[in-house]
Protein backbone atom coordinates (compact mmCIF):
# COMPACT_ATOMS: atom_id res chain seq x y z
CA UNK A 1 -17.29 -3.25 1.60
CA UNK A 2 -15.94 0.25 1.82
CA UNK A 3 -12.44 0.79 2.24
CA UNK A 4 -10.44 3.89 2.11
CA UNK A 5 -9.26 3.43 -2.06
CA UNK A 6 -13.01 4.96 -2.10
CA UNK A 7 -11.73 7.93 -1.17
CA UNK A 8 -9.39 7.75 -4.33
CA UNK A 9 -11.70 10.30 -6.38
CA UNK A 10 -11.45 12.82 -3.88
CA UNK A 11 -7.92 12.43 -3.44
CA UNK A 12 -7.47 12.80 -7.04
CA UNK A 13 -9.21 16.43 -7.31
CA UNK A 14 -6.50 17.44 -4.27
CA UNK A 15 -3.66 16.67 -6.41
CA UNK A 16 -4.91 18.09 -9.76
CA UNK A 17 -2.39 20.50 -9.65
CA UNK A 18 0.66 18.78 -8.39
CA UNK A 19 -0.21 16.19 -11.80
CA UNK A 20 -0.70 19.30 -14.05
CA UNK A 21 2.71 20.63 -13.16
CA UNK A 22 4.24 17.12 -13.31
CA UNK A 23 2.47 16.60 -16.71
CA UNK A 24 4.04 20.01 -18.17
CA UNK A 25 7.45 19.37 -17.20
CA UNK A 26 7.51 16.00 -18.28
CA UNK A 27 7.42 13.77 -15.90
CA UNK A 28 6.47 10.36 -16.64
CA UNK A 29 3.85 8.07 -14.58
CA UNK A 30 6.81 5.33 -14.93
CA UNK A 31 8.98 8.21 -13.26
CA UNK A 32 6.77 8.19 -10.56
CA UNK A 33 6.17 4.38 -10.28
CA UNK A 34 9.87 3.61 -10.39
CA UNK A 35 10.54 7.21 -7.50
CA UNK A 36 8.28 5.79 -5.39
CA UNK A 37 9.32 2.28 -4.77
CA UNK A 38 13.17 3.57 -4.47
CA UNK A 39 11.90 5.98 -1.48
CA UNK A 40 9.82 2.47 -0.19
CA UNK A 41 12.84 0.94 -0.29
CA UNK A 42 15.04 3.87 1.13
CA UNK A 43 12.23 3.93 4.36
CA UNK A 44 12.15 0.53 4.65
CA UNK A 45 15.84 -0.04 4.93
CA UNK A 46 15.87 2.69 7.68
CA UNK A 47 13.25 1.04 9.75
CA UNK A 48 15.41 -2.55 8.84
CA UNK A 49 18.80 -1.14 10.16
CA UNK A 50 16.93 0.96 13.26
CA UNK A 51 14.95 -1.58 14.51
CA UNK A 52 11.80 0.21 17.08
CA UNK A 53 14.15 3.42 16.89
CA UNK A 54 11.40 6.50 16.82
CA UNK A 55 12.55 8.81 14.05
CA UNK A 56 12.22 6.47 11.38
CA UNK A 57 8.80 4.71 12.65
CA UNK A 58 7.41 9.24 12.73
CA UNK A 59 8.56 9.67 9.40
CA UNK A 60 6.80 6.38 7.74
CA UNK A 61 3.12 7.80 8.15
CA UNK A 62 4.49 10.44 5.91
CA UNK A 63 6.64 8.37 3.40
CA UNK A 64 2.98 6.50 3.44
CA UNK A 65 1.26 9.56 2.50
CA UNK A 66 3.57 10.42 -0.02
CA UNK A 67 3.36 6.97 -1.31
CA UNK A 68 -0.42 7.28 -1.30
CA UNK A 69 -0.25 10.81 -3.52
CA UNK A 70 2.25 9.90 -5.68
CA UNK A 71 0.25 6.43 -6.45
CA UNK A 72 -2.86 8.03 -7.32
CA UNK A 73 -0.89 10.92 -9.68
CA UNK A 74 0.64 8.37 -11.69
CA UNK A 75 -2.75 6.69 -12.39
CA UNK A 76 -3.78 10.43 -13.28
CA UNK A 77 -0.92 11.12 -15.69
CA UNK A 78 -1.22 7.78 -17.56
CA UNK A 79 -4.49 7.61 -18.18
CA UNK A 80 -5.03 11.72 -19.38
CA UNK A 81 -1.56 12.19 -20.70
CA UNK A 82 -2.38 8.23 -22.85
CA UNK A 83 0.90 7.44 -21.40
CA UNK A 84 -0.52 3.76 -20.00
CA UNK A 85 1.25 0.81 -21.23
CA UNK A 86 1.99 -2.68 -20.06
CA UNK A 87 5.49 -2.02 -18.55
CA UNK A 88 3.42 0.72 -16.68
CA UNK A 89 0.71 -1.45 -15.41
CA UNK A 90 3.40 -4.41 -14.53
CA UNK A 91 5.59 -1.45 -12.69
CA UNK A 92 2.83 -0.29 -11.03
CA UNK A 93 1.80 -3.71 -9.64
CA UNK A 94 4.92 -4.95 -8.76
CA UNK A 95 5.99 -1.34 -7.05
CA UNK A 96 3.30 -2.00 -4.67
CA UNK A 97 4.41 -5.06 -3.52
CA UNK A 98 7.91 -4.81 -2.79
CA UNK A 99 6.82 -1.24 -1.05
CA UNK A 100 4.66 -3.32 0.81
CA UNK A 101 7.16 -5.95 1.50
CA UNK A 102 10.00 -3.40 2.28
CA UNK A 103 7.91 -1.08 4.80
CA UNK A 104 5.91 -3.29 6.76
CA UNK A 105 8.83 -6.19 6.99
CA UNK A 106 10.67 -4.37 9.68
CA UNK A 107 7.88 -3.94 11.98
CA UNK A 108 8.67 -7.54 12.81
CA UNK A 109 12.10 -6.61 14.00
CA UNK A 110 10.73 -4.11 16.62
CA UNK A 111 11.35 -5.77 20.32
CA UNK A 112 7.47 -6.79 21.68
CA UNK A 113 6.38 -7.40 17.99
CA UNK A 114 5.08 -10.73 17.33
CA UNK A 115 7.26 -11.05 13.89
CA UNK A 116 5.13 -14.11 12.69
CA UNK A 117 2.07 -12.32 12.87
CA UNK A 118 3.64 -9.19 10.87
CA UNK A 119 5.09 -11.81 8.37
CA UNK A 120 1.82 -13.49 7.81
CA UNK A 121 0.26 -10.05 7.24
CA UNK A 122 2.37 -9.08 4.78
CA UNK A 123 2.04 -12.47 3.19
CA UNK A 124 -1.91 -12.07 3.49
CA UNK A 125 -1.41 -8.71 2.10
CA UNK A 126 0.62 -9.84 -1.20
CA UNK A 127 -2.33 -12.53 -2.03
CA UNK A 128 -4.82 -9.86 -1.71
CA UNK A 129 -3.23 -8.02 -4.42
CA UNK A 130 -2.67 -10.96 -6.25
CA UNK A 131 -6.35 -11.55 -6.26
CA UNK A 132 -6.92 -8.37 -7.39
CA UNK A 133 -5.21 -8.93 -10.30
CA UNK A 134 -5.88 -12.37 -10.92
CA UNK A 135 -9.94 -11.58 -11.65
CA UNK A 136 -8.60 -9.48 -14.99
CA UNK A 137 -7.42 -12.71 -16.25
CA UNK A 138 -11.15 -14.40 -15.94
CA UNK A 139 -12.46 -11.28 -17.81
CA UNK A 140 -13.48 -9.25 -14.83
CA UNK A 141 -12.14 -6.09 -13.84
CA UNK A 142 -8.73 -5.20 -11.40
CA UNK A 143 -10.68 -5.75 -7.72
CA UNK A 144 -10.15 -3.32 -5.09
CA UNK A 145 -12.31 -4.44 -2.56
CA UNK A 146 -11.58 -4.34 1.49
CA UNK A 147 -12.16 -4.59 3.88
CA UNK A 148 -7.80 -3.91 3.81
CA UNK A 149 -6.63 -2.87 0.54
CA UNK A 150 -3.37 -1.14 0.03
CA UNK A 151 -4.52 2.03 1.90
CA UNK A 152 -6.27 0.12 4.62
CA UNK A 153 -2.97 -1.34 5.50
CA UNK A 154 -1.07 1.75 4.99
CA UNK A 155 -3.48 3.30 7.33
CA UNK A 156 -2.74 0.23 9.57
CA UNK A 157 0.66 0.17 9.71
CA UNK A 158 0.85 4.64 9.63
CA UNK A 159 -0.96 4.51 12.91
CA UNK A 160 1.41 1.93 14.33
CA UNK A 161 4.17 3.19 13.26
CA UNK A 162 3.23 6.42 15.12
CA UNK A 163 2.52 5.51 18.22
CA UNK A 164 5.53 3.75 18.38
CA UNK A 165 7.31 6.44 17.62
CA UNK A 166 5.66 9.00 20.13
CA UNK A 167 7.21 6.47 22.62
CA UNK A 168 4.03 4.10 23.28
CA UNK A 169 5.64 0.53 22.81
CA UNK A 170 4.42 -2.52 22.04
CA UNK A 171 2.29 -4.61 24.29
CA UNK A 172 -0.57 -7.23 24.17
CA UNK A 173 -2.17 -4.85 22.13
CA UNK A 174 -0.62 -4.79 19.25
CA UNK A 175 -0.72 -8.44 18.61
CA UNK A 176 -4.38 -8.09 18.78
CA UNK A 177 -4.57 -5.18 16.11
CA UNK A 178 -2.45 -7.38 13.65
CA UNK A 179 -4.40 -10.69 14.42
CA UNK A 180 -7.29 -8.45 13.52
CA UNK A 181 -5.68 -6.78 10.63
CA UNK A 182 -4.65 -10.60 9.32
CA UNK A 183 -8.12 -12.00 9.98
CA UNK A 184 -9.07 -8.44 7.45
CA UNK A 185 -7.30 -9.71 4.94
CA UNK A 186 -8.29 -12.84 4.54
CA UNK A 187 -11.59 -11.30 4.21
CA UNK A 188 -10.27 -9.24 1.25
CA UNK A 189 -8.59 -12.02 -0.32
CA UNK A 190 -12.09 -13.49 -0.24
CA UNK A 191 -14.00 -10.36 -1.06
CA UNK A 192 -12.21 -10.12 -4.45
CA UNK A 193 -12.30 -13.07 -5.75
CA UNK A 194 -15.83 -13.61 -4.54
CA UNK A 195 -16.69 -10.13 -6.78
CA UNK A 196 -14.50 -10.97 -9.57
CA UNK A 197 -16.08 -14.30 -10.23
CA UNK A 198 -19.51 -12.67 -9.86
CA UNK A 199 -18.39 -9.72 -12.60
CA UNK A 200 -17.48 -12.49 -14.85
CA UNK A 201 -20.91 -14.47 -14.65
């Protein structure tokens, strides 16, 4: 099912030269793993202790991005520079979930927010990932399949994020977009194992 991690390649070929540079002043892709999660974690503490306040919830669609750019250059550097190695993979795996965790948490602190929906989300959104991962241990490969993967819900919660912040709050509506966005993945959840266990046949 496409999602928007298809658009990974093309994303890549954007940031060739950022990872160039990076790669010839030595950064590491563990550098960038470990830099990205602390700014998650920066964000998401800001949207924690500013509960529905609108400079925070404009800026997260660009700490998203940023996530997004700095997720796909690390895959870049490891994998050119032979830098890839099992603290990198568990890093990498583990960074995305706490990001997760730590940026989408807080939406259920926002007044009009149904919080249990945005907690089961997030809780939808961990097993999805731990799905993904879970097929390598049958023998198949890491799944990425949607319909909401980790940009999907990035995408998600960007949009939500910003029209909170232009001043739009929450109403019926947005309990509607997460129900949806839960019912999504689910889907995923099933989607990868579904495709792993085929790969492995």
């Amino acid at each position: 099912m496409p999602t928007i991690y298809d658009l990974k390649p093309s994303f890549q070929r954007l940031l060739r030269p950022v990872c160039d540079w990076l790669a010839r002043h030595g950064i590491t892709p563990n550098q960038l793993t470990v830099g990205t999660a602390l700014m998650s974690l920066a964000e998401g503490l800001w949207l924690t202790l500013e509960p529905g306040a609108r400079l925070p919830l404009l800026v997260l669609p660009l700490v998203l991005f940023v996530r997004m750019g700095l997720n796909a250059i690390d895959g870049m550097l490891a994998k050119e520079n032979r830098l890839q190695s099992p603290l990198g993979a568990l890093l990498n795996e583990l960074g995305d979930v706490v990001s997760d965790i730590v940026l989408y948490l807080p939406f259920a602190l926002i007044p009009g927010v149904n919080p249990v929906i945005v907690v089961l989300i997030v809780i939808a959104g961990i097993i999805a990932e731990m799905s993904g991962v879970v097929t390598v241990q049958i023998g198949a490969s890491r799944r990425y399949d949607g319909p909401l993967g980790k940009s999907d819900r990035a995408f998600l919660f960007g949009c939500i994020a910003f029209i909170f912040g232009v001043g739009i709050m929450p109403v019926v509506w947005i309990d509607v977009v997460l129900f949806v966005g839960l019912l999504l993945s689910f889907y995923t959840v099933y989607n990868r194992a579904r495709h792993g266990l085929q790969e492995n046949t």
